[in-house]
C-alpha atoms as a PDB file:
ATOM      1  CA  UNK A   1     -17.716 -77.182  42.878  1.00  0.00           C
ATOM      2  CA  UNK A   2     -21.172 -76.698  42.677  1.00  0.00           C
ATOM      3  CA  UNK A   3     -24.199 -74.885  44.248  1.00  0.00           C
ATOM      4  CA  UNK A   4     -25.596 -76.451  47.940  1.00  0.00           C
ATOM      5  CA  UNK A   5     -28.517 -74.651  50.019  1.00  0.00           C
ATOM      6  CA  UNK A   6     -28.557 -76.091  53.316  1.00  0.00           C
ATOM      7  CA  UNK A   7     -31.196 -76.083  55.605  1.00  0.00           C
ATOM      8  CA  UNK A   8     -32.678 -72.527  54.513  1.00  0.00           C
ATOM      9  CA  UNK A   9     -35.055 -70.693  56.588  1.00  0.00           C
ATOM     10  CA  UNK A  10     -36.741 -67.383  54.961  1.00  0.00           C
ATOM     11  CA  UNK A  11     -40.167 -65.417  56.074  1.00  0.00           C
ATOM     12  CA  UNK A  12     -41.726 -62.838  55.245  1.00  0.00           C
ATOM     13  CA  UNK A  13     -44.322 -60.589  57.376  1.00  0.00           C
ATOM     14  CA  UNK A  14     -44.929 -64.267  59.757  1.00  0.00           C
ATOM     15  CA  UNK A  15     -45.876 -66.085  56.797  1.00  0.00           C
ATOM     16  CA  UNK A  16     -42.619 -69.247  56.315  1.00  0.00           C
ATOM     17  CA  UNK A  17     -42.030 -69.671  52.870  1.00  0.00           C
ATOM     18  CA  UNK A  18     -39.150 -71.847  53.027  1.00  0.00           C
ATOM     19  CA  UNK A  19     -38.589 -74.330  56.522  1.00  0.00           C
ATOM     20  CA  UNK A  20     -35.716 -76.298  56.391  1.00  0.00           C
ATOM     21  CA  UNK A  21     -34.883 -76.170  52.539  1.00  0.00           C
ATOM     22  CA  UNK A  22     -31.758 -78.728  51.178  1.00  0.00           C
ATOM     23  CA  UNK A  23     -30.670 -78.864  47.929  1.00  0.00           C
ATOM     24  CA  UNK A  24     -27.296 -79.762  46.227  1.00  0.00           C
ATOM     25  CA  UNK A  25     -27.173 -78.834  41.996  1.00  0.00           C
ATOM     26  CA  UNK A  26     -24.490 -81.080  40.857  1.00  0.00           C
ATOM     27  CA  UNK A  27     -22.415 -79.593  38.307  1.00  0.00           C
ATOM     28  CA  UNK A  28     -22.740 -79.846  34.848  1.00  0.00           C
ATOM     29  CA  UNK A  29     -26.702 -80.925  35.472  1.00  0.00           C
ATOM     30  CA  UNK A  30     -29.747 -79.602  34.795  1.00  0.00           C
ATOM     31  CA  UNK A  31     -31.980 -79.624  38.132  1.00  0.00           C
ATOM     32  CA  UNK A  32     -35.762 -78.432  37.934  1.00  0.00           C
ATOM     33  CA  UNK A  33     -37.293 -77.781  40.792  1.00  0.00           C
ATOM     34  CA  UNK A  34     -41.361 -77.865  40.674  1.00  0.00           C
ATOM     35  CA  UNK A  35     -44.114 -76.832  43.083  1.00  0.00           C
ATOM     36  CA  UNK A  36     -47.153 -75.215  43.124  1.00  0.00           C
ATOM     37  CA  UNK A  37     -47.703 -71.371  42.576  1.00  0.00           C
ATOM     38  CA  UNK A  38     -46.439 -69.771  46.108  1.00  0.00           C
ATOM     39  CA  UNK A  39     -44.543 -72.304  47.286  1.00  0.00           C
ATOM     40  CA  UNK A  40     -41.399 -70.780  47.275  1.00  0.00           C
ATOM     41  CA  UNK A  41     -39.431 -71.541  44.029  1.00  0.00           C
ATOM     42  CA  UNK A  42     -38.597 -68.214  43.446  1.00  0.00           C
ATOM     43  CA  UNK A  43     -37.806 -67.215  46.855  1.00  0.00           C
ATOM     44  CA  UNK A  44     -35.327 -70.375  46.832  1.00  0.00           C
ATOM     45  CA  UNK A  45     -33.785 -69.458  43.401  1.00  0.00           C
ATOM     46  CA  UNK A  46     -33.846 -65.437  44.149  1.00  0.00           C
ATOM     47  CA  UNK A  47     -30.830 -66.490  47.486  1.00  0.00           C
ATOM     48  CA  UNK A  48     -28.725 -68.552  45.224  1.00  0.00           C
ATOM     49  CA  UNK A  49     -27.418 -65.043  43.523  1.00  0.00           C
ATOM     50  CA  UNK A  50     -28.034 -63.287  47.029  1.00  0.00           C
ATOM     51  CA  UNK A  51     -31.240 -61.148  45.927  1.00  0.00           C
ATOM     52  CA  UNK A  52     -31.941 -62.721  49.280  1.00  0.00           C
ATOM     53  CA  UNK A  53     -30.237 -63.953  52.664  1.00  0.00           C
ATOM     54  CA  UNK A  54     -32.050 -66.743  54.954  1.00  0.00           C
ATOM     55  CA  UNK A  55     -33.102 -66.145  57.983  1.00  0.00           C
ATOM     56  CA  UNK A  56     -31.480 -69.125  58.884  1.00  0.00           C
ATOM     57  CA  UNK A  57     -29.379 -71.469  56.320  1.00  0.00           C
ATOM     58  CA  UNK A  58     -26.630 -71.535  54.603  1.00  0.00           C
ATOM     59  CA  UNK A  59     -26.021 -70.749  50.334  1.00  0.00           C
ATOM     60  CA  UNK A  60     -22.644 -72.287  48.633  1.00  0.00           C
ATOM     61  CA  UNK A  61     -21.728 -71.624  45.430  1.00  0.00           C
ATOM     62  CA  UNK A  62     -18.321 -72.418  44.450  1.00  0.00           C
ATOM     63  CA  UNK A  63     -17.535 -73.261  48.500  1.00  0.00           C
ATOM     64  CA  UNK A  64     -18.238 -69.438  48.934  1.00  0.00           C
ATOM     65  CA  UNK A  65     -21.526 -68.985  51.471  1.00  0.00           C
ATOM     66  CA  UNK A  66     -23.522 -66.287  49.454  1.00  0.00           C
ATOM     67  CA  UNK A  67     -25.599 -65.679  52.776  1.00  0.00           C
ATOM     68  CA  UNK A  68     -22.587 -64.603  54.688  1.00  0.00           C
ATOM     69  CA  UNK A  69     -20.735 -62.481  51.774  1.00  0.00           C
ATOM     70  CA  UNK A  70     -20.655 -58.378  52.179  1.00  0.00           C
ATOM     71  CA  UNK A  71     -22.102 -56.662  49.151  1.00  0.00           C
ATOM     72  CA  UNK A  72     -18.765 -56.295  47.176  1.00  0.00           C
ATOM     73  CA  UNK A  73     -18.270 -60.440  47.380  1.00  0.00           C
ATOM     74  CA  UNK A  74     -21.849 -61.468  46.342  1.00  0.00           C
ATOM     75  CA  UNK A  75     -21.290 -58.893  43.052  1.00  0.00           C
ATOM     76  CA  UNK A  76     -18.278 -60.946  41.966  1.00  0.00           C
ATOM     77  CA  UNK A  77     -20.371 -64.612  42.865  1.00  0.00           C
ATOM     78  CA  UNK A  78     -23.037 -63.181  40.723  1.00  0.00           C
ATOM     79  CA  UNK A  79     -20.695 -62.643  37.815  1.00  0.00           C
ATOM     80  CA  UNK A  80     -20.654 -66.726  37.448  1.00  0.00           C
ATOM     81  CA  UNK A  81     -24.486 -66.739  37.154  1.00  0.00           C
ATOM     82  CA  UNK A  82     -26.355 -65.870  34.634  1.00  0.00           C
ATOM     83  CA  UNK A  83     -29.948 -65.319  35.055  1.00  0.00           C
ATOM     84  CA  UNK A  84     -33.225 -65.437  32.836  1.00  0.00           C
ATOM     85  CA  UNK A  85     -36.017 -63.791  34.480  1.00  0.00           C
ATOM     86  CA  UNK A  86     -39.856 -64.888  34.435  1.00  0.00           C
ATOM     87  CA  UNK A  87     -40.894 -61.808  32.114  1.00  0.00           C
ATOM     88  CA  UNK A  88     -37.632 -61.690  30.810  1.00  0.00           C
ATOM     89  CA  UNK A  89     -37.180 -58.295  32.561  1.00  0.00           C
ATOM     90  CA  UNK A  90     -35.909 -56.389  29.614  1.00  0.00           C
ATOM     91  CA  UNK A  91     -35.625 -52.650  29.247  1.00  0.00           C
ATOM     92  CA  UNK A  92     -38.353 -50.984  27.234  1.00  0.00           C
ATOM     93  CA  UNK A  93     -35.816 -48.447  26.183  1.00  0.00           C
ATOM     94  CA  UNK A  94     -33.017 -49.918  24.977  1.00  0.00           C
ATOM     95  CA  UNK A  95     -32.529 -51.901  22.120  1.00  0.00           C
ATOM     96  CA  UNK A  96     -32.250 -55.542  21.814  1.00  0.00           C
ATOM     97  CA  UNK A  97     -28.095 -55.203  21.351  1.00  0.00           C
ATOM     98  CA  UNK A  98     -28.155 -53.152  24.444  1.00  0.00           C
ATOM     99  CA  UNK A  99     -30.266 -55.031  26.591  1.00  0.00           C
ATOM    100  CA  UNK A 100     -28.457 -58.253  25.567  1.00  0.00           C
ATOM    101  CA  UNK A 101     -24.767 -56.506  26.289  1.00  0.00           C
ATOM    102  CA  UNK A 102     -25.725 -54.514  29.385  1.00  0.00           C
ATOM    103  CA  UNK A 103     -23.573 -56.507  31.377  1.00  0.00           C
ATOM    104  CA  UNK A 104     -20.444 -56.741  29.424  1.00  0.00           C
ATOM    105  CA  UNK A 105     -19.980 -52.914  30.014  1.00  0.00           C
ATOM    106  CA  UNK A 106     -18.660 -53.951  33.128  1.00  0.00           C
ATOM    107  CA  UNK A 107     -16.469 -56.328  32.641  1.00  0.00           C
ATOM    108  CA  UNK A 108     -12.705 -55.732  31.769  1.00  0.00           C
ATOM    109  CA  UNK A 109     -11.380 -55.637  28.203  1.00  0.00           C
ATOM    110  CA  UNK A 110     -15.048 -55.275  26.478  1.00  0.00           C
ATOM    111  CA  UNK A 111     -14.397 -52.858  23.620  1.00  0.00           C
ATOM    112  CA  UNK A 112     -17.702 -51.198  22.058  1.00  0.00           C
ATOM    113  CA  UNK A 113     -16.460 -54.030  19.156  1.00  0.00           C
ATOM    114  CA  UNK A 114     -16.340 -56.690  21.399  1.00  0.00           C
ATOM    115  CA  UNK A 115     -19.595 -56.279  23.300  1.00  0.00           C
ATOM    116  CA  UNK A 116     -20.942 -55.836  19.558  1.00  0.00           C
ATOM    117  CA  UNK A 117     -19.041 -59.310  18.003  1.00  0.00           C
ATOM    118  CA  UNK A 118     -20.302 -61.075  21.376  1.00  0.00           C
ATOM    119  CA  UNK A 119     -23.981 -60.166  21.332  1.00  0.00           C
ATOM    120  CA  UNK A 120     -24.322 -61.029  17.883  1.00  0.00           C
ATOM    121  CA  UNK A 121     -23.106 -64.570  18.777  1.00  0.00           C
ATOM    122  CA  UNK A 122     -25.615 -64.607  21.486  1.00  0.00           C
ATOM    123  CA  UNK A 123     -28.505 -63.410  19.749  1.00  0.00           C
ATOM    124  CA  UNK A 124     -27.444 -65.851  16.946  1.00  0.00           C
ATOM    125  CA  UNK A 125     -27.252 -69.131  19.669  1.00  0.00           C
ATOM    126  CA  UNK A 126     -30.695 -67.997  20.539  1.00  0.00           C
ATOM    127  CA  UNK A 127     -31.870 -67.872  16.949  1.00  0.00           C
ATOM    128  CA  UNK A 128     -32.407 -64.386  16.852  1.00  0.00           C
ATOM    129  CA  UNK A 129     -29.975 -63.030  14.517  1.00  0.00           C
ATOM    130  CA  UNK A 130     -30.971 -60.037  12.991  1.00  0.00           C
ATOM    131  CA  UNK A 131     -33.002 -58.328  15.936  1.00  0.00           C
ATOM    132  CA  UNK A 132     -30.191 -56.021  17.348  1.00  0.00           C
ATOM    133  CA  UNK A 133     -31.556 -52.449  17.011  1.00  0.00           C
ATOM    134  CA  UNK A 134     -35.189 -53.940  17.471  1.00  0.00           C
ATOM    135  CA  UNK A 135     -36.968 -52.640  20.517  1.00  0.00           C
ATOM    136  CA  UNK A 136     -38.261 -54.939  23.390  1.00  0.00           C
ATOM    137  CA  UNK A 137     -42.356 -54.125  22.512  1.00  0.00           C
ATOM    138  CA  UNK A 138     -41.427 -55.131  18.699  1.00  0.00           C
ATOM    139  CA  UNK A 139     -40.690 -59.068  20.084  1.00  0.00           C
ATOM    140  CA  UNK A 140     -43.543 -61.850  20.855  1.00  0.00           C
ATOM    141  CA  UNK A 141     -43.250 -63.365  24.532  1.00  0.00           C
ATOM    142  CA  UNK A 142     -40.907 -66.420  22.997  1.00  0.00           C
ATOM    143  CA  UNK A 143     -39.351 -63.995  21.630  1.00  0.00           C
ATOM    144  CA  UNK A 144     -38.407 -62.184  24.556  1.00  0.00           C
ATOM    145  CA  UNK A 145     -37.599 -64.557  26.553  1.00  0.00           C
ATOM    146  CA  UNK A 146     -35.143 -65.790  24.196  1.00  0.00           C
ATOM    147  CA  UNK A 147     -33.784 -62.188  24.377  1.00  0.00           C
ATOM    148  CA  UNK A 148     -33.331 -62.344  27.979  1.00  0.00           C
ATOM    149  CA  UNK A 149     -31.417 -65.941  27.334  1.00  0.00           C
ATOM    150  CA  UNK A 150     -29.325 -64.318  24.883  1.00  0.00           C
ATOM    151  CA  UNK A 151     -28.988 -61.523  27.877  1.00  0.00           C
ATOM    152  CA  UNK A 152     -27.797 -64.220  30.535  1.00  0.00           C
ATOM    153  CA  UNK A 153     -25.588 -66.602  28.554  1.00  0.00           C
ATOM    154  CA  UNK A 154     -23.771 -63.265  27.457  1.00  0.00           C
ATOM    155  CA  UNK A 155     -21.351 -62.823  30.287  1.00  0.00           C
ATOM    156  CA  UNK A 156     -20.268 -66.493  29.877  1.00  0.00           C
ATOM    157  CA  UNK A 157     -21.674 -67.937  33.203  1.00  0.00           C
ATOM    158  CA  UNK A 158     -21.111 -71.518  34.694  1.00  0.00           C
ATOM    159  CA  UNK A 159     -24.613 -71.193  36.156  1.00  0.00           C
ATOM    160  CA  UNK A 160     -27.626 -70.148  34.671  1.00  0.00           C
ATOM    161  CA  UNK A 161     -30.948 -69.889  36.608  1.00  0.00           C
ATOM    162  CA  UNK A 162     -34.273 -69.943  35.350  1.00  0.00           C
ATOM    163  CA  UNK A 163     -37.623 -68.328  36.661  1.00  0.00           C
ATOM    164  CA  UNK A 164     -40.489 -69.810  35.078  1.00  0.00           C
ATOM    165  CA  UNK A 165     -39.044 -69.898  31.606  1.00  0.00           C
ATOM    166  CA  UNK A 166     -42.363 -71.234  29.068  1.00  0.00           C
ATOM    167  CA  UNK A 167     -44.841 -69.540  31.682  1.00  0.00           C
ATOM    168  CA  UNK A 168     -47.275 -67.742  29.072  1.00  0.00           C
ATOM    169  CA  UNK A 169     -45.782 -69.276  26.236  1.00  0.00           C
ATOM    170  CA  UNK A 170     -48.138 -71.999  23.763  1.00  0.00           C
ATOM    171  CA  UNK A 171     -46.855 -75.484  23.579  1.00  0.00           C
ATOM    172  CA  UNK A 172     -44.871 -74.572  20.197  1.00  0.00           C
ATOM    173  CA  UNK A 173     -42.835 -71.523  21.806  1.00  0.00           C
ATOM    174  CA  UNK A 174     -42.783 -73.771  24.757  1.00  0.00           C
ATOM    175  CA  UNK A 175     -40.977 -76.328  22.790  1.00  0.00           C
ATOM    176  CA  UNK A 176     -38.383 -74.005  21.689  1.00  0.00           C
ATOM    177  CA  UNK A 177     -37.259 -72.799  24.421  1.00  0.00           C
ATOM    178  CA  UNK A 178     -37.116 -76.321  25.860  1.00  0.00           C
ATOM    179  CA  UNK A 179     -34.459 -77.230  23.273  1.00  0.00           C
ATOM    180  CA  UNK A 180     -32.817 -74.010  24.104  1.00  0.00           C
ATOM    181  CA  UNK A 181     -31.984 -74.531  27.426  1.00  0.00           C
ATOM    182  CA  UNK A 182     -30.852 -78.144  26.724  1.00  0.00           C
ATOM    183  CA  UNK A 183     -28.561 -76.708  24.094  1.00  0.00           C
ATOM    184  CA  UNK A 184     -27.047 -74.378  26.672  1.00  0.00           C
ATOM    185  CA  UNK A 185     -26.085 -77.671  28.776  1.00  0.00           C
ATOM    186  CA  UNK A 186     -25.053 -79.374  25.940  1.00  0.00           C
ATOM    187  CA  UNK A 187     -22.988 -76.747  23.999  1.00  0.00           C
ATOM    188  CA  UNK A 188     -21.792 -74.404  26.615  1.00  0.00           C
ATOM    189  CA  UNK A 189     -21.548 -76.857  29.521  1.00  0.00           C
ATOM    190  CA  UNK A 190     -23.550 -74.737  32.176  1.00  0.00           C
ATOM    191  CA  UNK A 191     -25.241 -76.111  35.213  1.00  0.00           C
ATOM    192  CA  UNK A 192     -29.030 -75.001  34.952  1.00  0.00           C
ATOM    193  CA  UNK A 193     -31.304 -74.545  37.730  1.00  0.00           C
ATOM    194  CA  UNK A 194     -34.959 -74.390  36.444  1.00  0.00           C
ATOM    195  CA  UNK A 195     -37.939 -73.286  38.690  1.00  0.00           C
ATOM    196  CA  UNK A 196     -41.145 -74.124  36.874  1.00  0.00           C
ATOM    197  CA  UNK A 197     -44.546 -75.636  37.656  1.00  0.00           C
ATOM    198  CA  UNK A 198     -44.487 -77.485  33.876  1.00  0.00           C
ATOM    199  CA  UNK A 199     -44.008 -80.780  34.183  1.00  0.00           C
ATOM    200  CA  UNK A 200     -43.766 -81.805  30.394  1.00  0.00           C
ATOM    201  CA  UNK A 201     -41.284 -79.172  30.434  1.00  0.00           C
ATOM    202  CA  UNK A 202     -39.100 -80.206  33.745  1.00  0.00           C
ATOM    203  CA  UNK A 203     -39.475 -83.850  32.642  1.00  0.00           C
ATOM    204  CA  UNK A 204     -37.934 -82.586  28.812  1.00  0.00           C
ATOM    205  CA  UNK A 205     -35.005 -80.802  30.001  1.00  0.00           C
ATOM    206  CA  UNK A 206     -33.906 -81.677  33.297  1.00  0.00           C
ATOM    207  CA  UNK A 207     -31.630 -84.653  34.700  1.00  0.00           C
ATOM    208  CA  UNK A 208     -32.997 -83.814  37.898  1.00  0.00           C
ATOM    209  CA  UNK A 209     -36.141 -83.168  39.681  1.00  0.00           C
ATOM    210  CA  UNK A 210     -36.854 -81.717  42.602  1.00  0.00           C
ATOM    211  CA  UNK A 211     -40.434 -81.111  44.624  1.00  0.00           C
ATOM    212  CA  UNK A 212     -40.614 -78.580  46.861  1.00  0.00           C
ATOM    213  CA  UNK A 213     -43.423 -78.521  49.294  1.00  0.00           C
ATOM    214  CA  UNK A 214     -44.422 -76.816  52.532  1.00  0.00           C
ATOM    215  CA  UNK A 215     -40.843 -75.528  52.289  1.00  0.00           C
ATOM    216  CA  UNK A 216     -38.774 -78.253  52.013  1.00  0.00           C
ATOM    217  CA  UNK A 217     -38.067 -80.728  49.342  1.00  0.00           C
ATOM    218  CA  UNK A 218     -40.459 -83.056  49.133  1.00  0.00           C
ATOM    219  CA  UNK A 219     -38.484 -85.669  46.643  1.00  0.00           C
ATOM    220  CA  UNK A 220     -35.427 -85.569  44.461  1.00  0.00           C
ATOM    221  CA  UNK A 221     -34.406 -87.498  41.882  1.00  0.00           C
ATOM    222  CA  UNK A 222     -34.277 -88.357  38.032  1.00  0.00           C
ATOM    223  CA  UNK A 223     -37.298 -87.600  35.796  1.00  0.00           C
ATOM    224  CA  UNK A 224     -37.919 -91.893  35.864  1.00  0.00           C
ATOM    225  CA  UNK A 225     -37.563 -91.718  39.535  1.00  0.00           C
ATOM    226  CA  UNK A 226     -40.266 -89.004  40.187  1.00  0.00           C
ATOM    227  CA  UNK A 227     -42.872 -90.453  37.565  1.00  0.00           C
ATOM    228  CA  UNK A 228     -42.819 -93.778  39.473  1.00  0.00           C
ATOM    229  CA  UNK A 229     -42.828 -92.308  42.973  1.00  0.00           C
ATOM    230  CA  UNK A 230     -45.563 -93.869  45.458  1.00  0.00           C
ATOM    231  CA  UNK A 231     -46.189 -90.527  47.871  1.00  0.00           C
ATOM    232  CA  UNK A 232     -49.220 -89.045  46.801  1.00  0.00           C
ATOM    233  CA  UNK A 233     -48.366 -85.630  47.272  1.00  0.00           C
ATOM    234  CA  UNK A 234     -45.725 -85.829  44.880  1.00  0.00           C
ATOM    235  CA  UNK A 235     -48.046 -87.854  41.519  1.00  0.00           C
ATOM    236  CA  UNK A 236     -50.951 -85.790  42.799  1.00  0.00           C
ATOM    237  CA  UNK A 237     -48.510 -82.691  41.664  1.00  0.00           C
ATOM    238  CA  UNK A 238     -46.825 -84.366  38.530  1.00  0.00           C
ATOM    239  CA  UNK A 239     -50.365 -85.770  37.404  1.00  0.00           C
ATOM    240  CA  UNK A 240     -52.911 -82.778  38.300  1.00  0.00           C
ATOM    241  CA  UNK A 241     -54.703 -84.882  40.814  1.00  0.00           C
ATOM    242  CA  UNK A 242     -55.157 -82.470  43.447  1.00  0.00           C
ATOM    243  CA  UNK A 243     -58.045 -85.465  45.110  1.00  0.00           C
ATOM    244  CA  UNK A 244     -54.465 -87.256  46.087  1.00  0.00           C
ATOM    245  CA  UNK A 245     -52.705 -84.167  47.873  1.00  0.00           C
ATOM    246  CA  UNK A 246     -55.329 -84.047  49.754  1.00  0.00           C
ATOM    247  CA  UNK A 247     -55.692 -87.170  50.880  1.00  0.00           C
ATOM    248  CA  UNK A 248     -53.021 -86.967  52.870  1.00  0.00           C
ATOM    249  CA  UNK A 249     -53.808 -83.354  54.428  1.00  0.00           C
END
């Protein structure tokens, strides 16, 4: 099993963000998809846990079509994807322990203990052992996000998405999360889905690339394949040369 979006369709106010978008994740893979600010990344990553339906298209995840499941349906789909948020998206209020094991109070057989045993593993995969009862303003931005991987990877997920996760960070920071989400694929198996506009960082963590432009994907392939593609649009992206995109406008 694995996650397809077929041929999705989604507006907003007459402006089409995404015409005719096709995508397969394969299993087991890490798949970035890149594009420029606006483009749609989010949009396209944002109907995968059914935070959005097409307006025309279809969204499999484990053969079930998120974009035709009632309410109750898409809950349980979510519960197989964990996801790590472009600001992290953690609660000002709570602590770092509760933030992390917010979603465990809903699942079955999560004692107080457990919830407590299984955050501290989390936090301590994330290298942040130690920062339980700290509060979200206390962290740096690396910090945070790390927080909010610690958050997603909690629930044990066989997905993970990610929304622009080194946005704001310095190369170093960037770095570590980098090796961070390649240790999720590695130790915990996950599929990843990565929406960023950082190509060292794509190219460093992902077996698969994917350009989406003027709402559809523009190429696909391996991190080789995309450095040594011909179409101008796509090495005016990956190289900054925005005299080659439009070229061909």
């Amino acid at each position: 099993m694995s996650i397809e979006l077929v041929d999705l369709h989604k507006g907003f106010g007459g402006d089409d963000i995404l015409r005719g978008f096709s995508l397969t994740i394969p299993e087991g893979q890490t798949t970035s998809v890149i594009g420029g600010s606006g483009s749609g990344k989010s949009v396209m990553l944002k109907h995968i846990v059914g935070l959005l339906r097409p307006d025309v298209g279809d969204v499999w995840v484990d053969g079930e079509n998120v974009a035709r499941l009632d309410q109750e349906s898409v809950y349980r789909v979510r519960r197989k994807v964990g996801y790590v948020f472009q600001f992290a998206a953690l609660f000002d209020s709570m602590t770092i322990a509760e933030n992390v094991g917010l979603g465990l109070k809903r699942m079955e057989g999560y004692t107080s203990a457990k919830i407590a045993d299984r955050v501290r593993e989390c936090l301590d995969r994330v290298n942040l052992s130690g920062f339980e009862s700290r509060l979200p303003a206390e962290l740096s931005g690396g910090q945070r996000k790390r927080a909010g991987l610690a958050r997603a990877i909690a629930t044990e997920p066989k997905y993970i998405l990610y929304d622009e996760p080194t946005t704001g960070l310095d190369p170093v920071t960037t770095a570590v999360i980098d090796e961070l989400i390649m240790r999720m694929a590695d130790e915990l198996g996950v599929t990843g889905v990565v929406v960023t506009h950082d190509m060292n960082s794509a190219f460093r963590v992902s077996d698969r690339v994917a350009m989406l432009y003027d709402g559809r994907v523009r190429f696909e392939g391996t991190p080789d394949e995309i450095r040594a593609s011909e179409d101008p649009i796509v090495r005016g992206f990956i190289e900054g040369r925005p005299e080659l995109m439009e070229s061909v406008l």
